[in-house]
N, C-alpha and C. Protein backbone atom coordinates (compact mmCIF):
# COMPACT_ATOMS: atom_id res chain seq x y z
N UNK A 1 0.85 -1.18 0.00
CA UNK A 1 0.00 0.00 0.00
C UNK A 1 0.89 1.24 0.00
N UNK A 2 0.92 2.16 -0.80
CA UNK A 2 1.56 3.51 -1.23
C UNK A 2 1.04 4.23 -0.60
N UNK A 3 1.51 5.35 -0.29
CA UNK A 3 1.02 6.51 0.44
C UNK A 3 -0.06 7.56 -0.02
N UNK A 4 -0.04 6.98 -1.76
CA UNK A 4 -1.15 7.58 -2.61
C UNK A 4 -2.50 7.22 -1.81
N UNK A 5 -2.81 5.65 -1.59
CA UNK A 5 -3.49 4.96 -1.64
C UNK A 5 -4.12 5.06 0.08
N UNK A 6 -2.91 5.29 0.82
CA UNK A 6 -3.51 5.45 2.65
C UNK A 6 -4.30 6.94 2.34
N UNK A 7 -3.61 7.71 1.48
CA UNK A 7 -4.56 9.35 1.41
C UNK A 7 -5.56 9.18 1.31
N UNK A 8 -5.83 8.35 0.17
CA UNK A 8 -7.20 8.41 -0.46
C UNK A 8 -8.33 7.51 -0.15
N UNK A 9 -7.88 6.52 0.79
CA UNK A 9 -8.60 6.23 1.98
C UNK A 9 -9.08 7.25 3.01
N UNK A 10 -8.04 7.89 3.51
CA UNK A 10 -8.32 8.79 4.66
C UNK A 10 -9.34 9.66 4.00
N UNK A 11 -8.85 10.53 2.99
CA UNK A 11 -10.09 11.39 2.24
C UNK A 11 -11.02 10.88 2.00
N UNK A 12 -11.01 10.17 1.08
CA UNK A 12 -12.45 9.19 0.83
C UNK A 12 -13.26 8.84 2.45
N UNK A 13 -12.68 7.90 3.50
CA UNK A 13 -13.15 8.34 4.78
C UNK A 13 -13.75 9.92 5.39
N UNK A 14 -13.29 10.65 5.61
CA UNK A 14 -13.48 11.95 6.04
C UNK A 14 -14.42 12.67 4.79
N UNK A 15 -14.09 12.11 3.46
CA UNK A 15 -15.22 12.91 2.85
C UNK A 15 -16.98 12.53 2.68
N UNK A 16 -16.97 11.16 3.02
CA UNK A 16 -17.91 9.86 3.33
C UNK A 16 -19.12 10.19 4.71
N UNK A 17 -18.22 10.49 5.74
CA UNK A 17 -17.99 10.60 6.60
C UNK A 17 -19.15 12.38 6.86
N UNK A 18 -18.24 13.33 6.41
CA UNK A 18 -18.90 14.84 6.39
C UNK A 18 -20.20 14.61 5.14
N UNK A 19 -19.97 13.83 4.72
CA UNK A 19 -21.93 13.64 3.54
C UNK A 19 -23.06 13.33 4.61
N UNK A 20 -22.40 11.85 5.56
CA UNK A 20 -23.46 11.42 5.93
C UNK A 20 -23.77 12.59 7.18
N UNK A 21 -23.13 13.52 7.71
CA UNK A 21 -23.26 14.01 8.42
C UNK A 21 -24.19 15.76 7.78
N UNK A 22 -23.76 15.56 7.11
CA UNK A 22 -24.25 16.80 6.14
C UNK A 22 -26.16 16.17 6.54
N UNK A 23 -26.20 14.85 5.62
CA UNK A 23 -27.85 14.44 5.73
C UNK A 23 -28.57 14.33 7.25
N UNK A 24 -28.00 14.18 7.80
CA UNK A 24 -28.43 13.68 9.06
C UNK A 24 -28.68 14.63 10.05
N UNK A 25 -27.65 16.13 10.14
CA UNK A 25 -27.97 16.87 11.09
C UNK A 25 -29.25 17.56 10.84
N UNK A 26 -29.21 18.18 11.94
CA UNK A 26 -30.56 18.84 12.28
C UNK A 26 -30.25 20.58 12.05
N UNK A 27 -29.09 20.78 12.19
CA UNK A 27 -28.83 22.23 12.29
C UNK A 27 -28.34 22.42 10.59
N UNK A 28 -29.23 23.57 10.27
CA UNK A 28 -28.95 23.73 8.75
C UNK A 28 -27.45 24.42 8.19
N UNK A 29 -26.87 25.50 9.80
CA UNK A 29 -25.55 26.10 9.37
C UNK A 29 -24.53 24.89 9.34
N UNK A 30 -24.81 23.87 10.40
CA UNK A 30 -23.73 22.69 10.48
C UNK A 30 -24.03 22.03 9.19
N UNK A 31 -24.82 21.62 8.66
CA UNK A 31 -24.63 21.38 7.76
C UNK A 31 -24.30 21.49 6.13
N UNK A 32 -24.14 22.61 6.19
CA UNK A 32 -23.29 23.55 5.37
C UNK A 32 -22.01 23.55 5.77
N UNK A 33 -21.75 23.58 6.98
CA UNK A 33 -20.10 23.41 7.36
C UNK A 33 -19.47 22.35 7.15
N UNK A 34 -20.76 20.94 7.75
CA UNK A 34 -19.70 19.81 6.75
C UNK A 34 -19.73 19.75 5.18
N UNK A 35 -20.33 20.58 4.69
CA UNK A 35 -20.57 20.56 3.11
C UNK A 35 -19.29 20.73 2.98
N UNK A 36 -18.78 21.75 3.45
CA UNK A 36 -17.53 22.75 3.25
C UNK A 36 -16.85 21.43 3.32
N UNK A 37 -16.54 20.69 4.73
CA UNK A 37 -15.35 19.58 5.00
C UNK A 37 -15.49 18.83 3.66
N UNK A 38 -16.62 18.18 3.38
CA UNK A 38 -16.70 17.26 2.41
C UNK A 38 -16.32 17.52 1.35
N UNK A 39 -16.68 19.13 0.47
CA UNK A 39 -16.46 19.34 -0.69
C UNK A 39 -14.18 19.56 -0.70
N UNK A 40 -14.10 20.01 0.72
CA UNK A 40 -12.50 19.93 0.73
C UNK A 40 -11.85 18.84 0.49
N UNK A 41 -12.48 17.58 1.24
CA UNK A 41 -11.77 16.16 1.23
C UNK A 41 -12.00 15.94 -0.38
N UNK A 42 -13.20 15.95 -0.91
CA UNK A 42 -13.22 15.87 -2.59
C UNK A 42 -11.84 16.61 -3.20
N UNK A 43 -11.78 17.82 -2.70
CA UNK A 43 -10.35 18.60 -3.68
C UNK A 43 -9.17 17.73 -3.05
N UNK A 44 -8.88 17.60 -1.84
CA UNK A 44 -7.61 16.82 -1.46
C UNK A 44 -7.61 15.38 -2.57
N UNK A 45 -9.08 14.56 -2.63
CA UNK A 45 -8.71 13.71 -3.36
C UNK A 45 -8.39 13.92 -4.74
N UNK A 46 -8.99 15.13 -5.55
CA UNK A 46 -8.62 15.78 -6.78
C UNK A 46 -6.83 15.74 -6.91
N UNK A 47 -6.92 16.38 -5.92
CA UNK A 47 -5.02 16.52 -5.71
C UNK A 47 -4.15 14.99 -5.25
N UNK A 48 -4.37 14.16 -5.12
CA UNK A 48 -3.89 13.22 -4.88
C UNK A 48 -3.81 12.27 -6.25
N UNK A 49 -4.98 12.52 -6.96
CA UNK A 49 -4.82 11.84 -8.31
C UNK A 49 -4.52 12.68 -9.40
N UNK A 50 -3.89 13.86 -8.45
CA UNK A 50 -2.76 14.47 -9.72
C UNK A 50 -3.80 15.44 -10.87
N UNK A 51 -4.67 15.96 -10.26
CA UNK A 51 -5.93 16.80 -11.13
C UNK A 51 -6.08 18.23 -10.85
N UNK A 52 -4.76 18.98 -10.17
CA UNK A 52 -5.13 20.17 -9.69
C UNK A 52 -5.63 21.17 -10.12
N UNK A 53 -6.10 21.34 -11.50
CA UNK A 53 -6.90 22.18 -12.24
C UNK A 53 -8.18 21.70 -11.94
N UNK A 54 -8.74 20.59 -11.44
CA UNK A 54 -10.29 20.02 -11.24
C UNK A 54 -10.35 20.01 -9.76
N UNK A 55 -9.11 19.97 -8.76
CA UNK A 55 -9.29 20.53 -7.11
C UNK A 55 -9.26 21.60 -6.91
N UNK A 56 -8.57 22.66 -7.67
CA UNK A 56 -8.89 23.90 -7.41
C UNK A 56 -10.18 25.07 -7.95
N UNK A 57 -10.87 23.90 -8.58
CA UNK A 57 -11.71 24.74 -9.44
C UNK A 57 -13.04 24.32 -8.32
N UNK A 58 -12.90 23.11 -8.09
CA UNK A 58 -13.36 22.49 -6.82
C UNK A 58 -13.39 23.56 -5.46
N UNK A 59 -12.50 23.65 -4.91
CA UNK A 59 -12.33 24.64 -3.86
C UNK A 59 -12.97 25.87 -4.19
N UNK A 60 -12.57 26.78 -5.55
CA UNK A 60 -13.03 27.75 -5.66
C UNK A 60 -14.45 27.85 -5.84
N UNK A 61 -14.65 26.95 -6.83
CA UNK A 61 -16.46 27.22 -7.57
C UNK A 61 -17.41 26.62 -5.90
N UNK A 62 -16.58 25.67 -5.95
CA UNK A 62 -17.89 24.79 -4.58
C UNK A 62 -17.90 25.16 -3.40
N UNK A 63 -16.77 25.47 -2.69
CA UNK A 63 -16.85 25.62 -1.54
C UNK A 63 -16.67 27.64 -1.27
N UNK A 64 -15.68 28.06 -2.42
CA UNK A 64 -15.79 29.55 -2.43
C UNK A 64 -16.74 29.87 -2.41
N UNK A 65 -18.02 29.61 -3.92
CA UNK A 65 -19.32 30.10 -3.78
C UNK A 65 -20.47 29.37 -3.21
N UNK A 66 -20.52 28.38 -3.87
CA UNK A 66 -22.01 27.86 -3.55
C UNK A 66 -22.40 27.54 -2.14
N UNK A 67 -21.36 26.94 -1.14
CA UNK A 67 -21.24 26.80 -0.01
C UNK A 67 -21.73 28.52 0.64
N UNK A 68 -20.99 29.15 0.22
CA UNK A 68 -21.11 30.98 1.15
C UNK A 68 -22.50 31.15 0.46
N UNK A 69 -22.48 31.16 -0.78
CA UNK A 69 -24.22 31.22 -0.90
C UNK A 69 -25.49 30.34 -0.47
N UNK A 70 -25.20 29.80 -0.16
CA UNK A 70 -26.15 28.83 0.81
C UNK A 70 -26.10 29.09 2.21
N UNK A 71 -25.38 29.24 2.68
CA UNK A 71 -24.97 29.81 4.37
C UNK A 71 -25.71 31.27 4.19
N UNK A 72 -24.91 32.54 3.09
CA UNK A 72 -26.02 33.45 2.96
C UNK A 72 -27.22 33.59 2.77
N UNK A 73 -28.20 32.77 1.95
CA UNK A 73 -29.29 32.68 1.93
C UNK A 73 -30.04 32.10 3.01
N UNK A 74 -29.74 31.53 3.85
CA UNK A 74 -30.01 31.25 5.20
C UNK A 74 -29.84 32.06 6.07
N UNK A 75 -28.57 32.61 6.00
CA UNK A 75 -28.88 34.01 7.34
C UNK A 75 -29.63 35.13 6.74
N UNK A 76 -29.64 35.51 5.48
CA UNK A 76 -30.45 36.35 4.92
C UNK A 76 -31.84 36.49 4.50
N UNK A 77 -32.74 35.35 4.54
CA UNK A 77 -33.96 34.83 4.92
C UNK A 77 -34.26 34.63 6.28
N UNK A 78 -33.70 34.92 7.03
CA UNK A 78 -33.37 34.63 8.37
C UNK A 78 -34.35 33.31 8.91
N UNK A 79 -33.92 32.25 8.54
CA UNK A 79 -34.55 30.55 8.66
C UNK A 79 -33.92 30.32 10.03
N UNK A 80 -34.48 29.69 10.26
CA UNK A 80 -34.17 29.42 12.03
C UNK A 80 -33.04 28.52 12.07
N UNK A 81 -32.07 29.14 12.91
CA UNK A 81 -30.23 28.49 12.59
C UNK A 81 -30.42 27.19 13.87
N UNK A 82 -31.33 26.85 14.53
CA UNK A 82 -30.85 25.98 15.49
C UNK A 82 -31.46 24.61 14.79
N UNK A 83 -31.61 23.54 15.76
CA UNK A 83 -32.58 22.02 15.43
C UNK A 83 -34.03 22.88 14.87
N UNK A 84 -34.40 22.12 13.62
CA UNK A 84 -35.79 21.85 13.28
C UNK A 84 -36.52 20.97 13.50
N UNK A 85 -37.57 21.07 14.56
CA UNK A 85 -38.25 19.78 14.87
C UNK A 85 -39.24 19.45 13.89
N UNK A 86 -39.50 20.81 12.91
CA UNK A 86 -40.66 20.56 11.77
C UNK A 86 -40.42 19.75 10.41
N UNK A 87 -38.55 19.46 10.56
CA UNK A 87 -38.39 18.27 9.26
C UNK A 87 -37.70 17.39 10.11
N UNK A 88 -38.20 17.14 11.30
CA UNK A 88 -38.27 15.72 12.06
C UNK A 88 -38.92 14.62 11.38
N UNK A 89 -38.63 13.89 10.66
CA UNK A 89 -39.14 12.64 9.80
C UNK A 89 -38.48 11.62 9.96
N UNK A 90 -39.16 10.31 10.05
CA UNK A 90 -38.29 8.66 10.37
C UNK A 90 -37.63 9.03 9.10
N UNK A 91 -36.33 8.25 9.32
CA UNK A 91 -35.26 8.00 8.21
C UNK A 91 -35.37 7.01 7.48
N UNK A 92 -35.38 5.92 7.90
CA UNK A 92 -35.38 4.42 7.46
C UNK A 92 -36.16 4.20 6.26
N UNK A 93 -37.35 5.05 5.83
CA UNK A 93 -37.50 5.25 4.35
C UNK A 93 -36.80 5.55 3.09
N UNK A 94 -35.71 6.80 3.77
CA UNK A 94 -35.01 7.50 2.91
C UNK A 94 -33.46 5.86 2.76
N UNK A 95 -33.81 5.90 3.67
CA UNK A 95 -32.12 4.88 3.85
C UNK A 95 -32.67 3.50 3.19
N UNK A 96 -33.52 3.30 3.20
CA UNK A 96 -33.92 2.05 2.39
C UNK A 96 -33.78 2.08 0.84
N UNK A 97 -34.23 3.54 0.47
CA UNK A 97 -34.31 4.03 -1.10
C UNK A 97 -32.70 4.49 -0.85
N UNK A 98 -32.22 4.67 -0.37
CA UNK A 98 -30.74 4.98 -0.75
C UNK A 98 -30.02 3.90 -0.93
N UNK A 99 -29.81 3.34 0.14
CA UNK A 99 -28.75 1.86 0.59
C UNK A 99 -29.58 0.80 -1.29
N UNK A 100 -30.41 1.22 -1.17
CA UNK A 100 -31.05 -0.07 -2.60
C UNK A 100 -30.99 0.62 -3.70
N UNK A 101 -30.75 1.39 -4.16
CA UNK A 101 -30.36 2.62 -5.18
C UNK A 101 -28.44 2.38 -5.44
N UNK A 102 -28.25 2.85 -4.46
CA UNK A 102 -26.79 2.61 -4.18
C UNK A 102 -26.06 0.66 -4.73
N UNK A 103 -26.56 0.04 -3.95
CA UNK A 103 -26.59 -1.47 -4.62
C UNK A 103 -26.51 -1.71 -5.49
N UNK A 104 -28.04 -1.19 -6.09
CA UNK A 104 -28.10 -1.80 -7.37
C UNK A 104 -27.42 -1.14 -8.19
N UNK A 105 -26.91 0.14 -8.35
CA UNK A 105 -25.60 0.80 -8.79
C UNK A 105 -24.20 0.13 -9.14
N UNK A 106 -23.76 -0.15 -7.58
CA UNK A 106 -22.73 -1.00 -7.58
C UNK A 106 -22.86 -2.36 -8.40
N UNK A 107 -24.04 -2.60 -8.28
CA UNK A 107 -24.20 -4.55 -8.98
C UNK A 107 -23.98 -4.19 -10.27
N UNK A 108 -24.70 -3.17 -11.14
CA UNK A 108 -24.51 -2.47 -12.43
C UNK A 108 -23.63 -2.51 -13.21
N UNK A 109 -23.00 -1.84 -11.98
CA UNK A 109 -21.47 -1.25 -12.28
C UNK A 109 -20.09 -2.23 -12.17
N UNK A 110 -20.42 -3.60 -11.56
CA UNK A 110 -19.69 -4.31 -11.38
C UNK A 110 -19.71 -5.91 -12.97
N UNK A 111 -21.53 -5.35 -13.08
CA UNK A 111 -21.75 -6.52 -14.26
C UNK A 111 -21.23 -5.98 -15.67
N UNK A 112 -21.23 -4.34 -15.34
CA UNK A 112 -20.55 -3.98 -16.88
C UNK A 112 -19.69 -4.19 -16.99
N UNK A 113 -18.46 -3.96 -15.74
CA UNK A 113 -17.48 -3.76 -16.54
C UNK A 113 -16.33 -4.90 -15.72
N UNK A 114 -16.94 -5.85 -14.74
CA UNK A 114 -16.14 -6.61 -14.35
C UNK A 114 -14.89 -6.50 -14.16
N UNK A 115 -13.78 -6.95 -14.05
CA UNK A 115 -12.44 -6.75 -13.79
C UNK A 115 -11.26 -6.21 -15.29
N UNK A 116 -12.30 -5.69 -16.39
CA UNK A 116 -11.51 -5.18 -17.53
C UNK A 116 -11.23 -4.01 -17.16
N UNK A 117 -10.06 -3.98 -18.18
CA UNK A 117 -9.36 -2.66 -18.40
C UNK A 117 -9.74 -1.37 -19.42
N UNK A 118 -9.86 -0.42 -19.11
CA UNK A 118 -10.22 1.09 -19.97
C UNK A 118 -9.14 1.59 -20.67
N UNK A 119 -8.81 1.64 -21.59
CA UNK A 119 -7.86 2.86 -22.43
C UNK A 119 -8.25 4.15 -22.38
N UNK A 120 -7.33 5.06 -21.67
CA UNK A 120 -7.52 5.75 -21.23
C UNK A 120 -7.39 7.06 -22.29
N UNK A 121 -7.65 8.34 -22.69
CA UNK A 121 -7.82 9.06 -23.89
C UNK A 121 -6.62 10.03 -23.04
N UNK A 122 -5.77 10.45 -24.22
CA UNK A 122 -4.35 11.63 -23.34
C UNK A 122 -5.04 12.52 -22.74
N UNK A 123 -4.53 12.66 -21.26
CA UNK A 123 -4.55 13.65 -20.28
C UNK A 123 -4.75 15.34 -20.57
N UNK A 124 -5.77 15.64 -20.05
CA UNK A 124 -5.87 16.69 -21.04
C UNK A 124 -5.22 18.29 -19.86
N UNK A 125 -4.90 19.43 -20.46
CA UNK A 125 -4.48 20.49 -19.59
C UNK A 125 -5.40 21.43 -19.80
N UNK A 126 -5.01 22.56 -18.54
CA UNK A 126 -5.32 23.51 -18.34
C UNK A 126 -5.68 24.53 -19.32
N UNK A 127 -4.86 24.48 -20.55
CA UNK A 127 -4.75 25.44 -21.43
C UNK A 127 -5.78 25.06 -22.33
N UNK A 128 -6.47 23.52 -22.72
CA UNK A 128 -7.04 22.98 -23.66
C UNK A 128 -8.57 23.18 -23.09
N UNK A 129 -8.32 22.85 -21.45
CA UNK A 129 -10.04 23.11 -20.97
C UNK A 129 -10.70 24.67 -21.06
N UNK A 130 -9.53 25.60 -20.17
CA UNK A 130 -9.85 27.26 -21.23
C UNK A 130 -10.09 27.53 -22.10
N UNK A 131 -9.43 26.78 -23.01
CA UNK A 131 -10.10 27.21 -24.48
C UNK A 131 -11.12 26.73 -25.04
N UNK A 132 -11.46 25.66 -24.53
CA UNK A 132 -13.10 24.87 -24.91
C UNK A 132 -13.97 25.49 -24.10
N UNK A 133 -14.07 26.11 -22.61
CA UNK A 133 -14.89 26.79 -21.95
C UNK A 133 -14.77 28.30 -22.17
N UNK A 134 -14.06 28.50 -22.94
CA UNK A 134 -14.20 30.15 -23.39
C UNK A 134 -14.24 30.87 -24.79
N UNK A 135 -14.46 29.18 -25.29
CA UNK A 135 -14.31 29.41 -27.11
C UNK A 135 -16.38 28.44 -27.09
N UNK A 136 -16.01 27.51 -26.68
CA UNK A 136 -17.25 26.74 -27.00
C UNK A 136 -19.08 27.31 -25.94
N UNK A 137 -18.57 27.80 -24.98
CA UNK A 137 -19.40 27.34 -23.33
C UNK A 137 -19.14 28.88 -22.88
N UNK A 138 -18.81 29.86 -23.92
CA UNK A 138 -19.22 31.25 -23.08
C UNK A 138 -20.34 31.99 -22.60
N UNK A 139 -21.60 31.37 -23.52
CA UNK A 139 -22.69 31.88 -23.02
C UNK A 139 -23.06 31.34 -22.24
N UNK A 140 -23.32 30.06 -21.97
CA UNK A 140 -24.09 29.22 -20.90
C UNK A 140 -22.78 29.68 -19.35
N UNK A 141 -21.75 30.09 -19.73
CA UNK A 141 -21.17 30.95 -18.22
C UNK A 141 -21.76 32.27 -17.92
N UNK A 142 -21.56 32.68 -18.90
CA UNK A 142 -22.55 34.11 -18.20
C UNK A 142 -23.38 34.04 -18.19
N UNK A 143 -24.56 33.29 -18.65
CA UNK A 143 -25.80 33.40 -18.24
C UNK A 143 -26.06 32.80 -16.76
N UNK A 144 -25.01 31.46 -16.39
CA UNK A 144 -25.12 31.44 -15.48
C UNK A 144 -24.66 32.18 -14.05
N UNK A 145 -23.69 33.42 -14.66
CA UNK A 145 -23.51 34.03 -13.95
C UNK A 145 -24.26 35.59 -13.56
N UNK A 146 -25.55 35.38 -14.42
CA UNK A 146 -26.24 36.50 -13.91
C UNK A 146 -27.41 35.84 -13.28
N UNK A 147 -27.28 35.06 -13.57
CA UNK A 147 -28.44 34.07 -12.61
C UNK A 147 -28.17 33.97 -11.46
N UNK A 148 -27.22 33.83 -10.71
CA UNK A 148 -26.63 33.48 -9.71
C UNK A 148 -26.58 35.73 -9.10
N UNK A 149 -26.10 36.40 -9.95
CA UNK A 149 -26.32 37.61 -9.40
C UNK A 149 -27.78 37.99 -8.97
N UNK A 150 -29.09 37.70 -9.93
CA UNK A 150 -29.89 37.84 -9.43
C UNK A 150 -30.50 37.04 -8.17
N UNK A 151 -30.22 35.63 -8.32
CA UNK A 151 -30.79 35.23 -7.06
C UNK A 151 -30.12 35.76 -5.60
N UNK A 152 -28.86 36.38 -5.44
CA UNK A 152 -28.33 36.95 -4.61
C UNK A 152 -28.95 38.26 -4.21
N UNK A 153 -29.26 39.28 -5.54
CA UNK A 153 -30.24 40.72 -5.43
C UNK A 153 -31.59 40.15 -4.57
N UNK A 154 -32.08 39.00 -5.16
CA UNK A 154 -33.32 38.57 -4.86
C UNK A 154 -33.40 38.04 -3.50
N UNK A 155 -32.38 37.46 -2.72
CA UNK A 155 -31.98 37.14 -1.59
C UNK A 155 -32.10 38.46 -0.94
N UNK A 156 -31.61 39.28 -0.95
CA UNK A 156 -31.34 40.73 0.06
C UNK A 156 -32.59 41.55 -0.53
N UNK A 157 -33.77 41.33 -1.19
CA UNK A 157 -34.86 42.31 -1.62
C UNK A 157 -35.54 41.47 -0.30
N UNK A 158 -35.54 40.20 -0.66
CA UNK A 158 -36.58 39.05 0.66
C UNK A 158 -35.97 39.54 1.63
N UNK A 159 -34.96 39.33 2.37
CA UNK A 159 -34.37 39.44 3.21
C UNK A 159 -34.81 41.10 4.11
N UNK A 160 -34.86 42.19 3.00
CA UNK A 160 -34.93 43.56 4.04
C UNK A 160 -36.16 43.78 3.57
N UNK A 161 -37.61 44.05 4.53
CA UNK A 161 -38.63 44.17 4.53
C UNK A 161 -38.96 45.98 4.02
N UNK A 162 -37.85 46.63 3.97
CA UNK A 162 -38.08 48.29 3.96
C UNK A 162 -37.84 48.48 2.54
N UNK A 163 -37.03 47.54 1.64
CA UNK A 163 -36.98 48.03 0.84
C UNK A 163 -38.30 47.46 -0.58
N UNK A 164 -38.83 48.49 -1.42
CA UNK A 164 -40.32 48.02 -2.33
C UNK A 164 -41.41 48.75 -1.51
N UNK A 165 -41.05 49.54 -0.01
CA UNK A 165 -42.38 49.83 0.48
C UNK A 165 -42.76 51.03 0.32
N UNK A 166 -43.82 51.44 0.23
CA UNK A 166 -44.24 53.02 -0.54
C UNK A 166 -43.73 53.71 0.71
N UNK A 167 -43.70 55.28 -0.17
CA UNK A 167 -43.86 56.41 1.01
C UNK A 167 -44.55 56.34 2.26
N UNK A 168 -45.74 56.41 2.13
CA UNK A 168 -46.48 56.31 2.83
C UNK A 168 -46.37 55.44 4.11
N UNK A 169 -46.27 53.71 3.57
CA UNK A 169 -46.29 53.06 4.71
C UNK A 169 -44.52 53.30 5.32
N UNK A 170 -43.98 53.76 5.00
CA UNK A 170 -41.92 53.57 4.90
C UNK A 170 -42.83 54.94 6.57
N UNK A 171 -42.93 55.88 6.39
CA UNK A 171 -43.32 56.65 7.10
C UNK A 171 -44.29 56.49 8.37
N UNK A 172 -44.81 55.88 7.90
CA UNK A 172 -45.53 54.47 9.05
C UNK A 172 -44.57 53.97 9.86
N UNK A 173 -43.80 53.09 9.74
CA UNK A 173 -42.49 52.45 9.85
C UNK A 173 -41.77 53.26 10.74
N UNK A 174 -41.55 54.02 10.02
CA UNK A 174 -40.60 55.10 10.89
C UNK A 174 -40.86 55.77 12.00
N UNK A 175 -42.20 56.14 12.07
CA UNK A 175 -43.20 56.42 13.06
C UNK A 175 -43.09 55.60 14.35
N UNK A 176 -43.49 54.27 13.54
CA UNK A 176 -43.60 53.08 14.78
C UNK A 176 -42.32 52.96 15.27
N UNK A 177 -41.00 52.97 14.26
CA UNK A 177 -39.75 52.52 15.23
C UNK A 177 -39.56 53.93 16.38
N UNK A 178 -39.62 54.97 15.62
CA UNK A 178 -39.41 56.10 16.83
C UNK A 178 -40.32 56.59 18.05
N UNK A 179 -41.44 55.70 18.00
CA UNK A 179 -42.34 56.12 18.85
C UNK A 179 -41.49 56.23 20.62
N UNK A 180 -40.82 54.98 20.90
CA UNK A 180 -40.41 55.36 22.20
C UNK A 180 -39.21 56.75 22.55
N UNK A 181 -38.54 56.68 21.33
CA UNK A 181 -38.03 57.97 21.89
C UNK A 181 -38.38 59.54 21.30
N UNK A 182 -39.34 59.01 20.48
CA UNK A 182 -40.29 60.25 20.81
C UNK A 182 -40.84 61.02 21.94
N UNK A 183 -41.20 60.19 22.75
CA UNK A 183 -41.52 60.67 23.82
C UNK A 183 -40.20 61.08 24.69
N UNK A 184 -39.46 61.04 24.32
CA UNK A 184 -37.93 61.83 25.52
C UNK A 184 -38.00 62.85 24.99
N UNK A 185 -38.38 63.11 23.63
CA UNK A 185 -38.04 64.35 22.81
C UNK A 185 -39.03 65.21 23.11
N UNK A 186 -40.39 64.97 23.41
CA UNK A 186 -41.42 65.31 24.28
C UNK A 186 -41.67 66.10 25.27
N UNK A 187 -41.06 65.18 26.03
CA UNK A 187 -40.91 65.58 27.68
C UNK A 187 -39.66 66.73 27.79
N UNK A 188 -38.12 66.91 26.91
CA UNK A 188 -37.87 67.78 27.07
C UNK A 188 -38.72 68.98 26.46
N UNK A 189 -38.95 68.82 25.45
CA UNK A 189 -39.75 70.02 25.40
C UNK A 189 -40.82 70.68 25.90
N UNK A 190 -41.23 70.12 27.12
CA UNK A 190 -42.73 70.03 28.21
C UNK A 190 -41.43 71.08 29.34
C-alpha cells in the first residue's frame, strides 16, 4: 500500500464521513459546514490523483461560492439556525431508497465492466479546458452568472422588509420605530 493509496482512503473516509453528516444533522448552518469539509476532502482527493486544475476549481467554484451562498441565503432569509423539529421525519424510508439505489448501482457497475481494463484518452491540460470553456461554453457561463447575481439581489430584496415599500407606509415604519423615543423628545420640550 503507497502513500497515494492510505490518502485516499483517509479522504475518501473523512469525505464519506462529512456527507453522511451533512444528511443527518438537524442544524442547517452545520450542515453547510460539513458541506464545506466534504467538498474539501473531494479537492484533497482531486489533488492526490494528480488533477489540480479540477481541485482547485473544486475549492473555488464549490466551496468559495455555492457553499457561502447557501450559508447566505439562510442568514439572509433569516430561517431558524438551530434544530428543526418541523423536518423531524423517520429516516429508514429514505435509507432504504438509498442503501437499494446505491446497490443496485454497484451490482450495475460491477456486471458492466467486471475486472476489464479502460484505455484511457491523453490527459488533457489547463490550457485545452480554457479554451473549450471560453471558445465553446461562453454563453451558458454568463448566463449562469447573472443568474446566480440575481438570485443573490433577490436574496437581500426578501431578506430587508423596507426596501419596495411606498412612502407612505416607509413613514408608518418610521413612526412606529421612533415612537419610544419620541416621547424623551417630548418631555424635554414640556
Amino acid at each position: 500500500m503507497t502513500a497515494a493509496d492510505v490518502l485516499l482512503l483517509g479522504l475518501g473516509a473523512v469525505a464519506v464521513g462529512s456527507a453522511l453528516l451533512v444528511v443527518t444533522t438537524r442544524h442547517i448552518v452545520r450542515a453547510g459546514l460539513y458541506l464545506v469539509v466534504c467538498l474539501g476532502a473531494m479537492a484533497g482527493l482531486y489533488l492526490v490523483l494528480t488533477a489540480e486544475l479540477v481541485a482547485w476549481v473544486q475549492v473555488l467554484i464549490y466551496v468559495g461560492a455555492v457553499v457561502v451562498l447557501l450559508l447566505f441565503a439562510v442568514m439572509l432569509t433569516r430561517a431558524p439556525i438551530g434544530a428543526s423539529d418541523d423536518l423531524d421525519r423517520p429516516g429508514w424510508p429514505a435509507l432504504l431508497v438509498g442503501g437499494g439505489a446505491g446497490l443496485g448501482l454497484a451490482g450495475l457497475l460491477v456486471d458492466a465492466f467486471r475486472w476489464t481494463t479502460v484505455d484511457l484518452p491523453e490527459a488533457g491540460t489547463a490550457e485545452r479546458l480554457g479554451t473549450e470553456i471560453f471558445r465553446s461554453w461562453v454563453l451558458p457561463f454568463e448566463v449562469l452568472s447573472v443568474l446566480l447575481l440575481a438570485a443573490l439581489v433577490g436574496a437581500i430584496v426578501v431578506s430587508r422588509p423596507d426596501i419596495g415599500q411606498r412612502a407612505g407606509n416607509a413613514d408608518i415604519g418610521q413612526r412606529a420605530g421612533n415612537a419610544d423615543t419620541a416621547g424623551i423628545g417630548e418631555r424635554a420640550d414640556r
